[in-house]
C-alpha atoms as a PDB file:
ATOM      1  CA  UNK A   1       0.000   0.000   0.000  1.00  0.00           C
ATOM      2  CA  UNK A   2       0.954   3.653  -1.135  1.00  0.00           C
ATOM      3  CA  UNK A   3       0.346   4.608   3.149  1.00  0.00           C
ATOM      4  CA  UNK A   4       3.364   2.131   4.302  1.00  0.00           C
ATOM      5  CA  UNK A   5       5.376   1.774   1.162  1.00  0.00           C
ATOM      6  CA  UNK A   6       8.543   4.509   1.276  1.00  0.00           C
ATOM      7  CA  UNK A   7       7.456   5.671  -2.199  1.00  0.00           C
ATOM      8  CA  UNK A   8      10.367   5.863  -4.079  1.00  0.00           C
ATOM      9  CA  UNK A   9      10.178   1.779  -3.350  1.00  0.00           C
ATOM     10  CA  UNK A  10       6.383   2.094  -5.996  1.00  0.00           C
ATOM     11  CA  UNK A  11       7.031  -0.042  -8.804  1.00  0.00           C
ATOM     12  CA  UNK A  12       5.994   0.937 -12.346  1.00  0.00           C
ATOM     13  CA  UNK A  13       6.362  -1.516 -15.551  1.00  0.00           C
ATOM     14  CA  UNK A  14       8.682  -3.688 -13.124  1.00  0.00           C
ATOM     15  CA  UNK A  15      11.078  -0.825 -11.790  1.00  0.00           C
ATOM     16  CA  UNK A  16      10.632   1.807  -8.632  1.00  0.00           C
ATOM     17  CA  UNK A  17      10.743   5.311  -8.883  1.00  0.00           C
ATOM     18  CA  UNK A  18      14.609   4.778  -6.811  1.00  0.00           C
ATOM     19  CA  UNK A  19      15.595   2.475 -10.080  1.00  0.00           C
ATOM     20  CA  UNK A  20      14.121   4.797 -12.563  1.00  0.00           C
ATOM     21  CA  UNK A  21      15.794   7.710 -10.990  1.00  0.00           C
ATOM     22  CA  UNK A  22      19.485   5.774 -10.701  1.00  0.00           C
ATOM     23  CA  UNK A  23      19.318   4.703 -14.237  1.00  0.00           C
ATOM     24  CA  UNK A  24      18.527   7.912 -15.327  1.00  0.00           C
ATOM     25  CA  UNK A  25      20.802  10.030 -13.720  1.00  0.00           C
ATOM     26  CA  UNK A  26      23.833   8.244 -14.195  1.00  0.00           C
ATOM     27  CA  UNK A  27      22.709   7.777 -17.899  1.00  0.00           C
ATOM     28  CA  UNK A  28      22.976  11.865 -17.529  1.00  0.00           C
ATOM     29  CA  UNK A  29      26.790  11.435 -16.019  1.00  0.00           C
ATOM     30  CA  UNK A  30      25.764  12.075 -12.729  1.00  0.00           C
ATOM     31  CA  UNK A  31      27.666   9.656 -10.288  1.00  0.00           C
ATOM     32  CA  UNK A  32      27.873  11.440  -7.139  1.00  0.00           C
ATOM     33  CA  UNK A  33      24.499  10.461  -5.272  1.00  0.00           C
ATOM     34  CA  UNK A  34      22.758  10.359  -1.724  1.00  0.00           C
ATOM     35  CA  UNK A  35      19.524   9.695  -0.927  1.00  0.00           C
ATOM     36  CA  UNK A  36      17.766  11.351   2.072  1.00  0.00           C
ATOM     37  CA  UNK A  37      15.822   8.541   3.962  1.00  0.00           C
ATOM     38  CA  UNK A  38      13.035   8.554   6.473  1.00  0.00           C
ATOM     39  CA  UNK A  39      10.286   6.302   6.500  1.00  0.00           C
ATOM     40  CA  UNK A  40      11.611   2.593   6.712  1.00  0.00           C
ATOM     41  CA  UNK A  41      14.760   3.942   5.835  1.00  0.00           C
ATOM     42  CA  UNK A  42      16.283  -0.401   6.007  1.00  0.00           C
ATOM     43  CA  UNK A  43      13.752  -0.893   3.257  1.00  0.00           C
ATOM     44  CA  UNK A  44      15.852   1.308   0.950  1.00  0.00           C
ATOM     45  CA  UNK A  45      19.216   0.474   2.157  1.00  0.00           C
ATOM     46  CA  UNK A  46      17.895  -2.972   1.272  1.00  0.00           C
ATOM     47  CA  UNK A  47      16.682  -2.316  -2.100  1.00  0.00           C
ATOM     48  CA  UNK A  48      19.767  -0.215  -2.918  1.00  0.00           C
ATOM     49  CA  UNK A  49      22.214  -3.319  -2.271  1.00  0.00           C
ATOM     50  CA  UNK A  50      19.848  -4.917  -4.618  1.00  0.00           C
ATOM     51  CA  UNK A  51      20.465  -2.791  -7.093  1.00  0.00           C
ATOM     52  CA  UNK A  52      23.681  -1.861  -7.322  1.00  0.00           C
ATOM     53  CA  UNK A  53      25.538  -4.016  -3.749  1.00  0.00           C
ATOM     54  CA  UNK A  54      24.680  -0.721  -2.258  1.00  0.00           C
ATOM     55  CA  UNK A  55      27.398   0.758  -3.112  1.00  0.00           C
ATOM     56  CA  UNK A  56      27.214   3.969  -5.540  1.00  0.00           C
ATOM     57  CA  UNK A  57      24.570   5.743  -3.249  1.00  0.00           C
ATOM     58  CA  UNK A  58      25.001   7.692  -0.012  1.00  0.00           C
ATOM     59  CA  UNK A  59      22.041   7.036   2.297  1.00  0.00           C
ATOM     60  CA  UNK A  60      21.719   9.489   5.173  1.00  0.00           C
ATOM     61  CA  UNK A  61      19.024   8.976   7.670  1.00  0.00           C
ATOM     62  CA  UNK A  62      16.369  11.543   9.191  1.00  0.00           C
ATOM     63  CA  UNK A  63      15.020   9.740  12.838  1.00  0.00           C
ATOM     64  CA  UNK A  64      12.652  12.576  12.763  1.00  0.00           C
ATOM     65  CA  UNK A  65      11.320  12.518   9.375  1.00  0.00           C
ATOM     66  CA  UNK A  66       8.149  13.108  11.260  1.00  0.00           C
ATOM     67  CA  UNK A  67       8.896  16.724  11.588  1.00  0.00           C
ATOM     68  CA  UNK A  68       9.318  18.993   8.719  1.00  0.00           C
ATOM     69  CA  UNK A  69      11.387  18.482   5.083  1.00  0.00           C
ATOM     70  CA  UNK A  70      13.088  21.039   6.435  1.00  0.00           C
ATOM     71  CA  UNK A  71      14.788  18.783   9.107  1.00  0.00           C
ATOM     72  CA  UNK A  72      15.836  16.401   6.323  1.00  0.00           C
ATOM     73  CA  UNK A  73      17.467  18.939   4.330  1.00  0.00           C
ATOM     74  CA  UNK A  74      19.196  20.198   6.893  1.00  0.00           C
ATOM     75  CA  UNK A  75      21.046  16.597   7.479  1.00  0.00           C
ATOM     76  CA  UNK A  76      22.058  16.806   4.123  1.00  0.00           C
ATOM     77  CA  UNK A  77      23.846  20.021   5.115  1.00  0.00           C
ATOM     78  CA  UNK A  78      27.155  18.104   4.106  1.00  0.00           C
ATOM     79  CA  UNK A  79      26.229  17.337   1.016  1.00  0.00           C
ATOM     80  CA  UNK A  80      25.106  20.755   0.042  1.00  0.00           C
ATOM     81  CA  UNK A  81      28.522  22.174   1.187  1.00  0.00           C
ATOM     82  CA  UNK A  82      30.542  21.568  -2.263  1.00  0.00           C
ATOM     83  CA  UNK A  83      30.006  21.897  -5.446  1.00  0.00           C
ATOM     84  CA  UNK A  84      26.922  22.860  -7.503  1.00  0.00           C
ATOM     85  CA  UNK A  85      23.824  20.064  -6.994  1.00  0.00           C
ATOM     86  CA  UNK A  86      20.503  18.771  -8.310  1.00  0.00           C
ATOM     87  CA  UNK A  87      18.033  18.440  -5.318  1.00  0.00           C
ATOM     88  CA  UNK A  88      14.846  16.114  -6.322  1.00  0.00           C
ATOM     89  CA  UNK A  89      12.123  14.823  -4.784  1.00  0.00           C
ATOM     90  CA  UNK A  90      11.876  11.155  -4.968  1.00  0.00           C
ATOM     91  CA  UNK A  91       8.277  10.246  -5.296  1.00  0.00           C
ATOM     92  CA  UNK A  92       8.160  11.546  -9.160  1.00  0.00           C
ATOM     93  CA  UNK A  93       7.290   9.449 -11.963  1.00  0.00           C
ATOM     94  CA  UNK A  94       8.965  11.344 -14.761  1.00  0.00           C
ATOM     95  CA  UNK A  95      10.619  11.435 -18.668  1.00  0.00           C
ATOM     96  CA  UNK A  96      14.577  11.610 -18.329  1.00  0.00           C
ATOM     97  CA  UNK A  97      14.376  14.532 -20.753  1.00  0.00           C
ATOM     98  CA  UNK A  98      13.357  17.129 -17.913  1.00  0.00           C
ATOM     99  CA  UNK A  99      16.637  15.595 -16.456  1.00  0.00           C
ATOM    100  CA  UNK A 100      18.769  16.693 -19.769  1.00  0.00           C
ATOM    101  CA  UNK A 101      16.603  19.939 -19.890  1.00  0.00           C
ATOM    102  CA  UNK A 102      17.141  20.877 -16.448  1.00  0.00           C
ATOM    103  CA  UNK A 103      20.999  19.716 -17.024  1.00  0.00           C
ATOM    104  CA  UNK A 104      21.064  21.851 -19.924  1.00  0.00           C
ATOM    105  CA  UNK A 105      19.516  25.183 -18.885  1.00  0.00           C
ATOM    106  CA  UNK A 106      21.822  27.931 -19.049  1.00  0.00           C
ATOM    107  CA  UNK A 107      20.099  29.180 -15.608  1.00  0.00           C
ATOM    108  CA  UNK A 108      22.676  27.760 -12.869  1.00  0.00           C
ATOM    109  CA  UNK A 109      19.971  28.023 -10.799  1.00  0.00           C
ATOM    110  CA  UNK A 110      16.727  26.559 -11.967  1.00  0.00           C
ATOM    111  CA  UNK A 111      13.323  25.902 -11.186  1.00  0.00           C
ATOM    112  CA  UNK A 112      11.371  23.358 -13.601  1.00  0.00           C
ATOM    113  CA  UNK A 113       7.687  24.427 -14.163  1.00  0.00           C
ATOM    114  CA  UNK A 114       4.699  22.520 -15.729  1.00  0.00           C
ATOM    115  CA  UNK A 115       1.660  24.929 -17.389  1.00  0.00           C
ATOM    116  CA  UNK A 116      -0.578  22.327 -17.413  1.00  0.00           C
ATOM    117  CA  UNK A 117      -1.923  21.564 -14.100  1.00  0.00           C
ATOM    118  CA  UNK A 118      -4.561  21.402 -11.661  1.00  0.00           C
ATOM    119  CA  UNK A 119      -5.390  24.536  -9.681  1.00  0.00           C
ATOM    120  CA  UNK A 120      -6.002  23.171  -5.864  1.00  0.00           C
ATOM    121  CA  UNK A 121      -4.369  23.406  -2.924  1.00  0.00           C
ATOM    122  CA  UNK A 122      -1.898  20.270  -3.016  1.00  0.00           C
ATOM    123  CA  UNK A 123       0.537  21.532  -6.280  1.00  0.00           C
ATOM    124  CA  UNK A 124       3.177  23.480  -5.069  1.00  0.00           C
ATOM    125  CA  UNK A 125       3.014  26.619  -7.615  1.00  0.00           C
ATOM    126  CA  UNK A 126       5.490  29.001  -9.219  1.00  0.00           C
ATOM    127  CA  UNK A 127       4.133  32.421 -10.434  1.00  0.00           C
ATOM    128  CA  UNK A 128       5.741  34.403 -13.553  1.00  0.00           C
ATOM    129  CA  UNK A 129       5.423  37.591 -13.941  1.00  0.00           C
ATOM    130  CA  UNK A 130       7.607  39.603 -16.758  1.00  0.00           C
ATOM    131  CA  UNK A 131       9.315  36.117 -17.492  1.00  0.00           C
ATOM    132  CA  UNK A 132      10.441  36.417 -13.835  1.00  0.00           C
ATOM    133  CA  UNK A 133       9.682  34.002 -10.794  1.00  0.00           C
ATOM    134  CA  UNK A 134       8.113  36.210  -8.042  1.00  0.00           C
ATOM    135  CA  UNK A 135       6.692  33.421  -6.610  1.00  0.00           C
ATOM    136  CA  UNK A 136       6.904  29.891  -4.996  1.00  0.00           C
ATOM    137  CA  UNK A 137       4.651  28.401  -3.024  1.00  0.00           C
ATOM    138  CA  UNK A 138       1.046  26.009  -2.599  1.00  0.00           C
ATOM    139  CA  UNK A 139      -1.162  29.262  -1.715  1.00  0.00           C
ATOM    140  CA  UNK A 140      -0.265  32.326  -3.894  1.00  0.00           C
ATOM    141  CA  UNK A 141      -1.792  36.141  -3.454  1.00  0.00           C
ATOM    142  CA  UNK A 142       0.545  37.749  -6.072  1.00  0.00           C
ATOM    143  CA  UNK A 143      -0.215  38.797  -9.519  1.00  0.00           C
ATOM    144  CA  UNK A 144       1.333  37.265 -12.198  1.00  0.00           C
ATOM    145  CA  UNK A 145       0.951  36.299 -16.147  1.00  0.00           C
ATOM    146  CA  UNK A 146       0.532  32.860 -15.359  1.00  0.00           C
ATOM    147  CA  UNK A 147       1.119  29.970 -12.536  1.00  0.00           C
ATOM    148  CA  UNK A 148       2.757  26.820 -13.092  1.00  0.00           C
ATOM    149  CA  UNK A 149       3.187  23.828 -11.250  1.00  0.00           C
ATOM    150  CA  UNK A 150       6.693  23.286  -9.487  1.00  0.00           C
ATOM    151  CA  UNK A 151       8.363  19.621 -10.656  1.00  0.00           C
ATOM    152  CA  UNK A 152       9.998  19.344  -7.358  1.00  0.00           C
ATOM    153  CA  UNK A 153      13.470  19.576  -9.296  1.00  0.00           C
ATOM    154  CA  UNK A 154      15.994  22.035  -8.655  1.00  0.00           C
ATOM    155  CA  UNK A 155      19.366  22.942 -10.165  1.00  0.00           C
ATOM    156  CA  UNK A 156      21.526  25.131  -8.022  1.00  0.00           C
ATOM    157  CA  UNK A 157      24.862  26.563  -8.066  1.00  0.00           C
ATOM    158  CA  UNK A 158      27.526  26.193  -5.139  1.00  0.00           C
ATOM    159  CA  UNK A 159      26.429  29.896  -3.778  1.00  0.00           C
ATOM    160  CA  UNK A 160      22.865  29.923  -4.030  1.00  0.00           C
ATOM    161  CA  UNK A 161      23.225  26.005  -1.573  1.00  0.00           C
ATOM    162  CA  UNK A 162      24.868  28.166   0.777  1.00  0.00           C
ATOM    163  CA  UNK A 163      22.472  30.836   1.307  1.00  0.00           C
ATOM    164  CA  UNK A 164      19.790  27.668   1.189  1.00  0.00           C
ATOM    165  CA  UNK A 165      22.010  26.146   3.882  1.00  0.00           C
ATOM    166  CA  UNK A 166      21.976  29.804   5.960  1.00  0.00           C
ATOM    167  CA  UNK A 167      18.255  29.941   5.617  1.00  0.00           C
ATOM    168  CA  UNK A 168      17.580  26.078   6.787  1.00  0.00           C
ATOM    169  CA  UNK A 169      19.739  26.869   9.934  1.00  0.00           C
ATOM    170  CA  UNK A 170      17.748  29.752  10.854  1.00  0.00           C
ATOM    171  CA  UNK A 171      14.659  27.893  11.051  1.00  0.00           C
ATOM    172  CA  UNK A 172      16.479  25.319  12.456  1.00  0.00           C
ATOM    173  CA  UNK A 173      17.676  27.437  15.221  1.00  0.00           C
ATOM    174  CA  UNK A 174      14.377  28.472  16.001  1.00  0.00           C
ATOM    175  CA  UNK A 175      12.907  25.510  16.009  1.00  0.00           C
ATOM    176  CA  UNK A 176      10.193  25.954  13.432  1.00  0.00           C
ATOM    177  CA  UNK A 177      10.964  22.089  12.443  1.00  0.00           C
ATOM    178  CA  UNK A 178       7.566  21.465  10.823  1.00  0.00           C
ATOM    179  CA  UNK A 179       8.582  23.489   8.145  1.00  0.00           C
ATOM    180  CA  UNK A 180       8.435  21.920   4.678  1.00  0.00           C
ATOM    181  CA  UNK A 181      12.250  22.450   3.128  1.00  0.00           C
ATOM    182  CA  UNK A 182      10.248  24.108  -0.032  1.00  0.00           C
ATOM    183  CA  UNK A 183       9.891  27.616   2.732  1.00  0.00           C
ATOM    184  CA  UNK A 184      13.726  27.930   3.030  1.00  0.00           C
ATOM    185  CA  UNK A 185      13.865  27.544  -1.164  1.00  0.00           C
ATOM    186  CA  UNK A 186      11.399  30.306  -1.396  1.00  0.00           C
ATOM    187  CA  UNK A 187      12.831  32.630   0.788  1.00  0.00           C
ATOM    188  CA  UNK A 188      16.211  32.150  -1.212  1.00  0.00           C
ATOM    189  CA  UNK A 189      14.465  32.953  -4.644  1.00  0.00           C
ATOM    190  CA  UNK A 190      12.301  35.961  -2.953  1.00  0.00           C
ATOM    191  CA  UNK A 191      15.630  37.476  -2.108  1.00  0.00           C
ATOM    192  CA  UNK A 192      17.396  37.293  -5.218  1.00  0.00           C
ATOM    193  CA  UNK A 193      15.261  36.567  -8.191  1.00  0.00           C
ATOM    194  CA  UNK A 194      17.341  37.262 -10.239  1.00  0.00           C
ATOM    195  CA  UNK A 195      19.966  35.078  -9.671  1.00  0.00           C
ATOM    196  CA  UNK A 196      16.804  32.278 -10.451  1.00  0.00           C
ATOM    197  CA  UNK A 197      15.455  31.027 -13.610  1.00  0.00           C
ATOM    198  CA  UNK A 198      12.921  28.294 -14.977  1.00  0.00           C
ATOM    199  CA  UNK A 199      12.399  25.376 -17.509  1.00  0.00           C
ATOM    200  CA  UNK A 200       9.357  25.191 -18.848  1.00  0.00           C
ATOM    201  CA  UNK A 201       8.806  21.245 -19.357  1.00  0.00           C
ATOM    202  CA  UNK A 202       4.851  21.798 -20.372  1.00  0.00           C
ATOM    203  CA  UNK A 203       4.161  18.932 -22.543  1.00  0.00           C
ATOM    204  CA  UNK A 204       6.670  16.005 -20.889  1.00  0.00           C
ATOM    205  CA  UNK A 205       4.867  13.252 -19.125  1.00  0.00           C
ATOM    206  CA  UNK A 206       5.590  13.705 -14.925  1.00  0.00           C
ATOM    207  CA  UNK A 207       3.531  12.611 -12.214  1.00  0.00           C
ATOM    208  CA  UNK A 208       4.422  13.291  -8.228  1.00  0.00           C
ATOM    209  CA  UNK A 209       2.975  10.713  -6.553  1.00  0.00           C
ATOM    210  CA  UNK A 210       1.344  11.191  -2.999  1.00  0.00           C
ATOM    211  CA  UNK A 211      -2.141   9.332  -3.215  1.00  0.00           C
ATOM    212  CA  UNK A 212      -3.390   6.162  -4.145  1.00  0.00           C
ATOM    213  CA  UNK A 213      -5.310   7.308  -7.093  1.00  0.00           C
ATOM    214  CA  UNK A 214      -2.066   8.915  -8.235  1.00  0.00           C
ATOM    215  CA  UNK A 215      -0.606   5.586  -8.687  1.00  0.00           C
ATOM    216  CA  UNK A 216      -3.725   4.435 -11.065  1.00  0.00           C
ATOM    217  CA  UNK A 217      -2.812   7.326 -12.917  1.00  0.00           C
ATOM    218  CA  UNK A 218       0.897   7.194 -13.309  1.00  0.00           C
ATOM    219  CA  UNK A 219       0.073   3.522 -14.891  1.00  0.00           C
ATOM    220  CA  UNK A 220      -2.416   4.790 -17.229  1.00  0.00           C
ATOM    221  CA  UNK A 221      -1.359   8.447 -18.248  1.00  0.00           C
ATOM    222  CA  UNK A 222       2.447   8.806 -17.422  1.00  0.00           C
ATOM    223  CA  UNK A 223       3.342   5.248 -18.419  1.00  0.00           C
ATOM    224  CA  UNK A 224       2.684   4.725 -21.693  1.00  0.00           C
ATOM    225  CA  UNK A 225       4.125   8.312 -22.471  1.00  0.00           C
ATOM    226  CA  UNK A 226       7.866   8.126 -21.447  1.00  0.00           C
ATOM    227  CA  UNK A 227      10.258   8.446 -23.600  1.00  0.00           C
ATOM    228  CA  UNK A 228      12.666   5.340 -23.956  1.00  0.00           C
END
């Protein structure tokens, strides 16, 4: 079941979302992984050594992956310390050409946005106004030419993970630990758009998966549509 299932352990066409997203990163050059883990954290480690003896991967643990993304993100502190890094969400579904896009980009720091979505309250949006982000965020009250849907993909350069890293400790520090990790992103790209730019990946099949009826969906709609 989607409820007790980490989800990056979902299987779709006889691979999970932490296969699909090995195999396609590394067949983008990208070696240098780690993988923050939470809920039944030994069920990864243990599919990981399946995959690959474990080996290639960093796994870092969050006890208290109860509390906010935010606390998670801040464990991976060390890993956001060096050079320039992709930070993804790992319950997506998604075509490894947003990967090469996002790769690509001549933004070194880069949002991925999807036109065609849903207005509700779960998407977490990004507004563009004047071909500008001016916004990030699942409730919006600014104007703007038009709202996207954030990928949960992110492309940022070695300076822009340090002032992430000085925002996350702030909250840290003040123990606002129920805070999603998305917050400290926002504040980052409120203070210095721009330093930010987007990809605009309307069109590519993507799917983030967080319900049961998502997973119905990603078989039926997202699927069929990915790009060998």
């Amino acid at each position: 079941m989607i409820c007790d299932t980490p989800k990056c352990l979902l299987a779709f066409d006889g691979k999970t979302l932490l296969q699909r997203h090995l195999e396609i990163l590394r067949s983008c050059g990208i070696d240098n992984l780690t993988l923050g883990v939470g809920h039944r954290a030994a069920d990864i480690a243990h599919a990981l050594a399946e995959l690959d003896g474990g080996q290639s991967v960093r796994l870092i643990e969050n006890p208290d992956y109860t509390q906010g993304s935010i606390v998670t993100l801040w464990r991976l502190r060390e890993c956001l310390a060096g050079d320039d890094v992709l930070l993804m969400d790992a319950d997506v579904l998604y075509d490894y050409r947003m990967i090469e896009r996002l790769l690509r980009s001549p933004y070194p720091n880069c949002f991925m946005l999807d036109r065609d979505m849903a207005l509700g309250e779960e998407p977490v949006k990004l507004c563009v106004r004047d071909g500008r982000l001016v916004e990030f965020r699942k409730q919006i009250e600014v104007a703007c030419d038009y709202v996207g849907e954030s990928v949960g993909f992110f492309r940022l350069s070695n300076v822009m993970c340090q002032k992430l890293l000085a925002t996350t400790a702030r909250c840290i520090d003040a123990g606002a630990l129920d805070t999603a990790y998305e917050e400290a992103l926002r504040d980052v790209l409120l203070a210095e758009p721009d330093q930010f730019g987007f990809e605009d990946i309307t069109g590519l099949p993507w799917l983030e998966i967080d319900f049961p009826e998502d997973v119905e969906r990603a078989l039926i709609e997202i699927l069929p549509r990915l790009a060998k």
